[in-house]
C-alpha atoms as a PDB file:
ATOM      1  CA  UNK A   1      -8.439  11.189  -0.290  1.00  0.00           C
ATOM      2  CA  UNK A   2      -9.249  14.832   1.078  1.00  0.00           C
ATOM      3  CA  UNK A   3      -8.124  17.616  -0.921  1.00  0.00           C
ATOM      4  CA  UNK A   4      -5.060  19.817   0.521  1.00  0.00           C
ATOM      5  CA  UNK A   5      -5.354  23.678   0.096  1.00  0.00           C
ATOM      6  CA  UNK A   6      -8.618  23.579  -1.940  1.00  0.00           C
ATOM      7  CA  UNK A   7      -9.654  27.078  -1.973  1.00  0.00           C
ATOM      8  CA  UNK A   8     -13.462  27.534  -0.808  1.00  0.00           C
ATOM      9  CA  UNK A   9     -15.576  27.987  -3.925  1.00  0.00           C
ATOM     10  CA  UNK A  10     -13.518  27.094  -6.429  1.00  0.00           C
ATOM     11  CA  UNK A  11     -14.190  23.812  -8.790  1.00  0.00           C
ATOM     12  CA  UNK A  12     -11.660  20.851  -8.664  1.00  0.00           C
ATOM     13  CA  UNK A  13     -10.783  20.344 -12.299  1.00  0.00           C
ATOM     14  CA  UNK A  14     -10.779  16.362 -12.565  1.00  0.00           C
ATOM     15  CA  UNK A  15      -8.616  16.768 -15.901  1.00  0.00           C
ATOM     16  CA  UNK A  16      -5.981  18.858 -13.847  1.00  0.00           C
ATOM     17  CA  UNK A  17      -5.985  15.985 -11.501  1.00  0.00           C
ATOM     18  CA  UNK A  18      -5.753  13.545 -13.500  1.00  0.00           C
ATOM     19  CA  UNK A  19      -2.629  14.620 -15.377  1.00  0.00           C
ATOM     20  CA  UNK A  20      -0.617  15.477 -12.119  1.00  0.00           C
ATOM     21  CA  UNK A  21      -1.183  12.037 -10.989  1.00  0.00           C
ATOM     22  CA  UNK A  22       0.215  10.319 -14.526  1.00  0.00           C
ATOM     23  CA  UNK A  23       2.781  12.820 -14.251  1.00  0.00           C
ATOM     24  CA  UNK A  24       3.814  11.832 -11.088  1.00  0.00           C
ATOM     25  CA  UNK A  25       3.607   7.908 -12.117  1.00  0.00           C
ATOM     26  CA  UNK A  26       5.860   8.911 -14.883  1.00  0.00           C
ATOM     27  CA  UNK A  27       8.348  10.737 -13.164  1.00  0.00           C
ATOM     28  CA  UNK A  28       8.689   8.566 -10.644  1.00  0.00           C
ATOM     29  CA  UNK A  29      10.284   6.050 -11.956  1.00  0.00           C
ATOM     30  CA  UNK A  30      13.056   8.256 -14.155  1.00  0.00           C
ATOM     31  CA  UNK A  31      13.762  10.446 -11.935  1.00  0.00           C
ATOM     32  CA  UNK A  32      13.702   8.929  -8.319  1.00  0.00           C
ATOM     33  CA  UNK A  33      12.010  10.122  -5.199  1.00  0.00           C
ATOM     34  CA  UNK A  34      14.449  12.477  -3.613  1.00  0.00           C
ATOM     35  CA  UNK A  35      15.144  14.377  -7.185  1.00  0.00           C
ATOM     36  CA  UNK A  36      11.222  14.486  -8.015  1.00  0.00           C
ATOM     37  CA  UNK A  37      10.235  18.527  -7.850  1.00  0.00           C
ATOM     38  CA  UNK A  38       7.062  20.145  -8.244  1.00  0.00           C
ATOM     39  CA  UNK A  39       8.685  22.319 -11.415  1.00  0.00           C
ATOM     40  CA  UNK A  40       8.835  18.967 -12.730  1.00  0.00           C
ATOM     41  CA  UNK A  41       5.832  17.760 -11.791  1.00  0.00           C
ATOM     42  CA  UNK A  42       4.038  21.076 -13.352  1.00  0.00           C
ATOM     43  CA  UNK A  43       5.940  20.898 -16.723  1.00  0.00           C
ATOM     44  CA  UNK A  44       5.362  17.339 -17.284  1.00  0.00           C
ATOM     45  CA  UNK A  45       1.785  17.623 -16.321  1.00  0.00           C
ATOM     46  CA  UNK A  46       1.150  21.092 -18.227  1.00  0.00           C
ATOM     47  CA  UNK A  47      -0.151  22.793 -15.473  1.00  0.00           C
ATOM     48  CA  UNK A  48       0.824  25.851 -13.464  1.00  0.00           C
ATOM     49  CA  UNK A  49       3.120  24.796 -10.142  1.00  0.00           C
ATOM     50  CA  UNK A  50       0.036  26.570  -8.024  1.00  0.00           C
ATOM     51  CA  UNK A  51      -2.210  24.246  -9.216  1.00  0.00           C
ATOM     52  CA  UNK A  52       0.208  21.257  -7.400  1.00  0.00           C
ATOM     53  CA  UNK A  53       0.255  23.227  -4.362  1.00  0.00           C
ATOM     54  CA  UNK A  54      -3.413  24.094  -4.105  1.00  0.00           C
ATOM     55  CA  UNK A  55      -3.900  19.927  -3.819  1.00  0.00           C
ATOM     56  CA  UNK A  56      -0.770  18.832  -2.270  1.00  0.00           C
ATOM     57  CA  UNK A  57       1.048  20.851   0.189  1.00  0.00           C
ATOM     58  CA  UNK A  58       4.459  18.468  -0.372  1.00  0.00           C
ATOM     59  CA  UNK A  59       6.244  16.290  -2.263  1.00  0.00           C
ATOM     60  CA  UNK A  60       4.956  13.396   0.484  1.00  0.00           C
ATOM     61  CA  UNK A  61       1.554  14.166  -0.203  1.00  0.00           C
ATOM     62  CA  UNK A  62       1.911  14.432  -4.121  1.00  0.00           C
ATOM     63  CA  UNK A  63       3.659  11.141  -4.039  1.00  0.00           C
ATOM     64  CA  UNK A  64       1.296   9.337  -1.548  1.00  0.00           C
ATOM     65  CA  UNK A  65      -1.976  10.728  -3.593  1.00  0.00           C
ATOM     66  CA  UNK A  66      -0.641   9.361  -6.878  1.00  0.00           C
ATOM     67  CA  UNK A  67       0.397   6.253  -5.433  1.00  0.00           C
ATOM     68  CA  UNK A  68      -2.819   5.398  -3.115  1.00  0.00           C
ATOM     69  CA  UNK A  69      -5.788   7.286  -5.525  1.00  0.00           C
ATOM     70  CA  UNK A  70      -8.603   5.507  -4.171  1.00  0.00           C
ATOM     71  CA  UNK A  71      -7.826   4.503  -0.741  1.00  0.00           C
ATOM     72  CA  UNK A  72      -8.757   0.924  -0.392  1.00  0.00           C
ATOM     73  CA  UNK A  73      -6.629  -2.426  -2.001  1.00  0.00           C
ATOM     74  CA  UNK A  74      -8.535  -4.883  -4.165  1.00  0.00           C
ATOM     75  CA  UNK A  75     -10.662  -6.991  -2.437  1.00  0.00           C
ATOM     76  CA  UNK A  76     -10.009 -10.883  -1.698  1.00  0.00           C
ATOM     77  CA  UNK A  77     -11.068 -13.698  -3.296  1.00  0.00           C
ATOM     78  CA  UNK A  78     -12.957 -16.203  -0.615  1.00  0.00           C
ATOM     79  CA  UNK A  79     -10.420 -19.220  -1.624  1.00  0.00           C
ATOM     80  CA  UNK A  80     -12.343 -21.627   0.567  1.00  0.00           C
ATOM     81  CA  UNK A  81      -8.989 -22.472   2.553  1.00  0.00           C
ATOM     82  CA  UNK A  82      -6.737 -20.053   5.236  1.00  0.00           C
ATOM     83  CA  UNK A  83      -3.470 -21.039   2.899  1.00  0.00           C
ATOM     84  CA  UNK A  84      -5.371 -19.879  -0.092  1.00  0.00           C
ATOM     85  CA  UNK A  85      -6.362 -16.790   1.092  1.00  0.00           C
ATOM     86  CA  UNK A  86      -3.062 -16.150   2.837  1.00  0.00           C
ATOM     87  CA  UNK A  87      -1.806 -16.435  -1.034  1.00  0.00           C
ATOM     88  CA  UNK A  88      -4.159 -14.422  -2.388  1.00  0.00           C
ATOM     89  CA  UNK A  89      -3.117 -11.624   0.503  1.00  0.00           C
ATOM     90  CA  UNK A  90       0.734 -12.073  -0.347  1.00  0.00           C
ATOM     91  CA  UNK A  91      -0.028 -11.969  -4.205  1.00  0.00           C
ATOM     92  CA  UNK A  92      -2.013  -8.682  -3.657  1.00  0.00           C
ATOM     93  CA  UNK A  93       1.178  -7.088  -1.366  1.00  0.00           C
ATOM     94  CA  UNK A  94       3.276  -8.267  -4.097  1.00  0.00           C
ATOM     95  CA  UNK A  95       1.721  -6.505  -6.701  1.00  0.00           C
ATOM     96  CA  UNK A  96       1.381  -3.711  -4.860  1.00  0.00           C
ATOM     97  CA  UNK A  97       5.264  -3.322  -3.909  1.00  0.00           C
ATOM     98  CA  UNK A  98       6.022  -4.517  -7.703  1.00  0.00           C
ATOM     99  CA  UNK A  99       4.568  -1.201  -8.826  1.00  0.00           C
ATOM    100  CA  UNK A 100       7.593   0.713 -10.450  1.00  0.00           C
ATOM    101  CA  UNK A 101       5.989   3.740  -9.245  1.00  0.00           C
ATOM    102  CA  UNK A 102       5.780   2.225  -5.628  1.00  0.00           C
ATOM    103  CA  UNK A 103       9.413   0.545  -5.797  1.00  0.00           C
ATOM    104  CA  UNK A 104      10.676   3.884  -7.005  1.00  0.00           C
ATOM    105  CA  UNK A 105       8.756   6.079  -3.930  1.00  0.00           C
ATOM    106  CA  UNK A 106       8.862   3.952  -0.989  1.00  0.00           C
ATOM    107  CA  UNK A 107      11.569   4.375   0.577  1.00  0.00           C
ATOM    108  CA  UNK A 108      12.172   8.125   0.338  1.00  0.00           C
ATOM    109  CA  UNK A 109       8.412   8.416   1.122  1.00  0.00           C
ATOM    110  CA  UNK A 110       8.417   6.279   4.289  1.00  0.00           C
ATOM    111  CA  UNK A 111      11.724   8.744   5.525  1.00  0.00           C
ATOM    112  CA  UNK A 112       9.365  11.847   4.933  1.00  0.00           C
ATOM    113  CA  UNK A 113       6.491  10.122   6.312  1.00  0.00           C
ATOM    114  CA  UNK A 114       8.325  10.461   9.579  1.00  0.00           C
ATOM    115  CA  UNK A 115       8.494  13.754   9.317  1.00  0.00           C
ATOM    116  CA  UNK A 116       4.653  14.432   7.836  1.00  0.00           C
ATOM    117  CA  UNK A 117       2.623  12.610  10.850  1.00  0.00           C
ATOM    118  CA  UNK A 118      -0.629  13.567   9.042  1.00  0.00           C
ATOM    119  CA  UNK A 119      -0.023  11.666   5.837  1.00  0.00           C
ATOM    120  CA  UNK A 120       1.291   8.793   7.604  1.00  0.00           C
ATOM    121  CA  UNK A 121      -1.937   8.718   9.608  1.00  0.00           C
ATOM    122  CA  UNK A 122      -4.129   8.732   6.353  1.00  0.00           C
ATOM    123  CA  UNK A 123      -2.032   5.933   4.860  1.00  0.00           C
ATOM    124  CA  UNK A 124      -2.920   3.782   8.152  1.00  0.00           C
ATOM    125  CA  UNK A 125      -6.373   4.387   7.475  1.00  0.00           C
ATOM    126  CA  UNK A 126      -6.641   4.094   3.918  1.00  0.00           C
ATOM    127  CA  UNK A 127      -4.425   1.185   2.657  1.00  0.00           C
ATOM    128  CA  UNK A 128      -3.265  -0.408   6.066  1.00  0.00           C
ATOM    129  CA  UNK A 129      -6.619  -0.531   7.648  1.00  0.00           C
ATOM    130  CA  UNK A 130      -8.230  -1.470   4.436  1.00  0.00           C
ATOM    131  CA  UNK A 131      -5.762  -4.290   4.486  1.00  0.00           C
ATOM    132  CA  UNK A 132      -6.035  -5.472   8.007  1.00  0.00           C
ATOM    133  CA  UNK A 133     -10.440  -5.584   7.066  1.00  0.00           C
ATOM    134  CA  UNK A 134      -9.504  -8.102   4.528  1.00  0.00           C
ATOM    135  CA  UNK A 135      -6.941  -9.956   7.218  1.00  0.00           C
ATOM    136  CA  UNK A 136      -9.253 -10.243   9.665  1.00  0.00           C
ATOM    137  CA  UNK A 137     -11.683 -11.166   7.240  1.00  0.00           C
ATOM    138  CA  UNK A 138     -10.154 -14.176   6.437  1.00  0.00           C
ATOM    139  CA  UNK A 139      -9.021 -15.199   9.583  1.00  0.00           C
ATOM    140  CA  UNK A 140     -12.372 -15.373  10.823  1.00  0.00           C
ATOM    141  CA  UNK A 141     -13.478 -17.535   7.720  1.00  0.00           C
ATOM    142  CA  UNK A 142     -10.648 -20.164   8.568  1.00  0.00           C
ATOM    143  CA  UNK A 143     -12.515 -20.107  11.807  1.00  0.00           C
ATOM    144  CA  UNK A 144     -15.737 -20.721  11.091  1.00  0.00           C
ATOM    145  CA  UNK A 145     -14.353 -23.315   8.779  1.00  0.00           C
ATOM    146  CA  UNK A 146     -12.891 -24.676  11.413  1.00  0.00           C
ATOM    147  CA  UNK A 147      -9.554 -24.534  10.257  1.00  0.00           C
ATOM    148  CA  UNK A 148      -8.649 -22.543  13.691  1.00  0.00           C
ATOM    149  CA  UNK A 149      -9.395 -23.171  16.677  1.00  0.00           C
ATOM    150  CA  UNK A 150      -9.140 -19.571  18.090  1.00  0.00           C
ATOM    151  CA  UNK A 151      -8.692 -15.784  16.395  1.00  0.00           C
ATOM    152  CA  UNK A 152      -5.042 -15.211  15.758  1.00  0.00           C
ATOM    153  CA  UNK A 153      -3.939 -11.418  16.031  1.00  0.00           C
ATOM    154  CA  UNK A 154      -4.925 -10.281  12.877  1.00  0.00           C
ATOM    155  CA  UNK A 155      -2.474  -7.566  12.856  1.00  0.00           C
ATOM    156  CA  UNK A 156       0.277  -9.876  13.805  1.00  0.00           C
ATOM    157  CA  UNK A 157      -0.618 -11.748  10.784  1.00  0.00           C
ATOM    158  CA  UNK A 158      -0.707  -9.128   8.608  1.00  0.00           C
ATOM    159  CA  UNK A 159       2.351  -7.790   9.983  1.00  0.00           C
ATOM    160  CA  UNK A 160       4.046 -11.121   8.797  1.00  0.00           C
ATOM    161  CA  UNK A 161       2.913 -10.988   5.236  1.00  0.00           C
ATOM    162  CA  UNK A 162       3.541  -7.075   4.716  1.00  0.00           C
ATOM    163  CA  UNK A 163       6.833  -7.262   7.141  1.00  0.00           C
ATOM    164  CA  UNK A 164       8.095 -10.533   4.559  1.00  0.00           C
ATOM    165  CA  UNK A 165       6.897  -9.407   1.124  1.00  0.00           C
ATOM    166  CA  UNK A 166       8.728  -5.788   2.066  1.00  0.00           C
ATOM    167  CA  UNK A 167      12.096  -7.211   3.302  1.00  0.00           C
ATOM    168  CA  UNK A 168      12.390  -9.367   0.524  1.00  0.00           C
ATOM    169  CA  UNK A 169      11.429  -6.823  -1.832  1.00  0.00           C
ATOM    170  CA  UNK A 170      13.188  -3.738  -0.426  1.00  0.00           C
ATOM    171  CA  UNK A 171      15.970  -4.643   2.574  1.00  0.00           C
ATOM    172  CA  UNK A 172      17.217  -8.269   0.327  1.00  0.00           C
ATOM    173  CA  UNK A 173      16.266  -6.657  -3.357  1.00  0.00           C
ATOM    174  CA  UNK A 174      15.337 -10.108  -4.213  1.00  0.00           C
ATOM    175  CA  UNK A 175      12.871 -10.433  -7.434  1.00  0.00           C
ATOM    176  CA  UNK A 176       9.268 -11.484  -6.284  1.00  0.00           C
ATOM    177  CA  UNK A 177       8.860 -14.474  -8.324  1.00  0.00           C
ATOM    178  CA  UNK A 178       5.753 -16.446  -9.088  1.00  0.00           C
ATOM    179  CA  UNK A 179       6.475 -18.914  -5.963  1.00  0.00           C
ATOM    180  CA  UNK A 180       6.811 -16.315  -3.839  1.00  0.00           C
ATOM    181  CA  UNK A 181       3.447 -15.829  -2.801  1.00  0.00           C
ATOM    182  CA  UNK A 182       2.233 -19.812  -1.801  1.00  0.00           C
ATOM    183  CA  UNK A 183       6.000 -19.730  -0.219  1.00  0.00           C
ATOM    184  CA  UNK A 184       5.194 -16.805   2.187  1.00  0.00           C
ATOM    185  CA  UNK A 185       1.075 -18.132   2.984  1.00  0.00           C
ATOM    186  CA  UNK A 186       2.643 -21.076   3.791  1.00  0.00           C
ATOM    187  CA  UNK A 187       5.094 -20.000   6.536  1.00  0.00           C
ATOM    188  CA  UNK A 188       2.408 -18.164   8.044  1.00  0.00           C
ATOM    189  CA  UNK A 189       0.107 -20.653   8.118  1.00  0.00           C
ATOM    190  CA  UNK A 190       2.133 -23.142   9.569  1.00  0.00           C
ATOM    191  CA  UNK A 191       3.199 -19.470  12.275  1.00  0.00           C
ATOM    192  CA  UNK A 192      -0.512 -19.529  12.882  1.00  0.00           C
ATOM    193  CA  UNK A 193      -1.061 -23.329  13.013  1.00  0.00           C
ATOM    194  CA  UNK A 194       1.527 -23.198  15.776  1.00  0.00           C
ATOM    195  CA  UNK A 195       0.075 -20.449  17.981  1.00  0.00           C
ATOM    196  CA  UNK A 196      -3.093 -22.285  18.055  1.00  0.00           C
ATOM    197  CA  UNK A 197      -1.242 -25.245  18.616  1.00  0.00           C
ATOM    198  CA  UNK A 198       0.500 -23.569  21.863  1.00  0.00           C
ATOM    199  CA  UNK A 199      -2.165 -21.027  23.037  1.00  0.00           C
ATOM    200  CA  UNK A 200      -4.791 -24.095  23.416  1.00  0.00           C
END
């Protein structure tokens, strides 16, 4: 992540960093997105407000440096099969939107993302291009497995996985259960088995 209003010359206290971000993670959760403030933020962290401000110039970018600290998702297991490592993508979504932190945030941060076009632009190229590596990854293993035939649109893949895991999880508030994942690789598997099926 790059630092927001770092002054020139002066250290960034790792500490002070640290205990913004678990404050955030905390607050999260109690509080809600929309009523989250940086006076709460700073009292719960036991830091001065300026200190928030010199790294984070909003409440979006607070929120979005707490929640993606480090940049990249976990990387993928090599399953050996496309419907394995479908699963293994829809398990890692799934834990990611079972967060409490992230269930809490989303929504109010995607709203503000609309309105902050620069964070928006660092999540696509921290967590959703990170993801879509690891999607296309796999895609081309099922390939050279000879599982497919021909590349699918990775990002219409990925699409399906993120678009299903978040509608279920968000837009149906349904509980993502242990079947959940196998359930969702296997509808887009059998999506991808039949664009190869009509495309060739």
């Amino acid at each position: 992540m790059e630092p927001s209003k770092q002054p020139p010359g002066r250290p960034r206290d790792g500490r002070v960093d640290d205990a913004i971000r678990a404050a955030v993670r905390e607050l999260v959760p109690e509080v809600g997105y929309a009523a989250l403030t940086m006076d709460a933020v700073a009292a719960k962290a036991r830091v001065g407000k300026a200190a928030i401000y010199r790294r984070h110039a909003s409440r979006g970018e607070l929120v979005f440096s707490a929640l993606v600290h480090g940049g990249e998702p976990e990387p993928l297991p090599d399953t050996g099969t496309l419907l394995g490592d479908l699963t293994a993508l829809a398990s890692l979504v799934l834990a990611v939107f079972s967060d409490p932190v992230v269930l809490a945030a989303t929504p109010g941060l995607l709203a503000d993302l609309k309105q902050q076009p620069e964070i928006a632009a660092r999540f696509q190229d921290t967590f959703i291009a990170g993801e879509r590596v690891q999607v296309t990854a796999l895609l081309e293993r099922a390939v050279e497995r000879g599982e497919l035939t021909g590349m699918p649109d990775s990002a219409m893949v990925h699409a399906a996985v993120l678009g299903t895991v978040f509608a279920w999880v968000f837009l149906l508030a349904q509980p993502p259960g242990p079947a959940l994942a196998p359930r969702i690789a296997a509808m887009v598997a059998a999506g991808i088995a039949e664009w190869a099926h009509d495309d060739h």
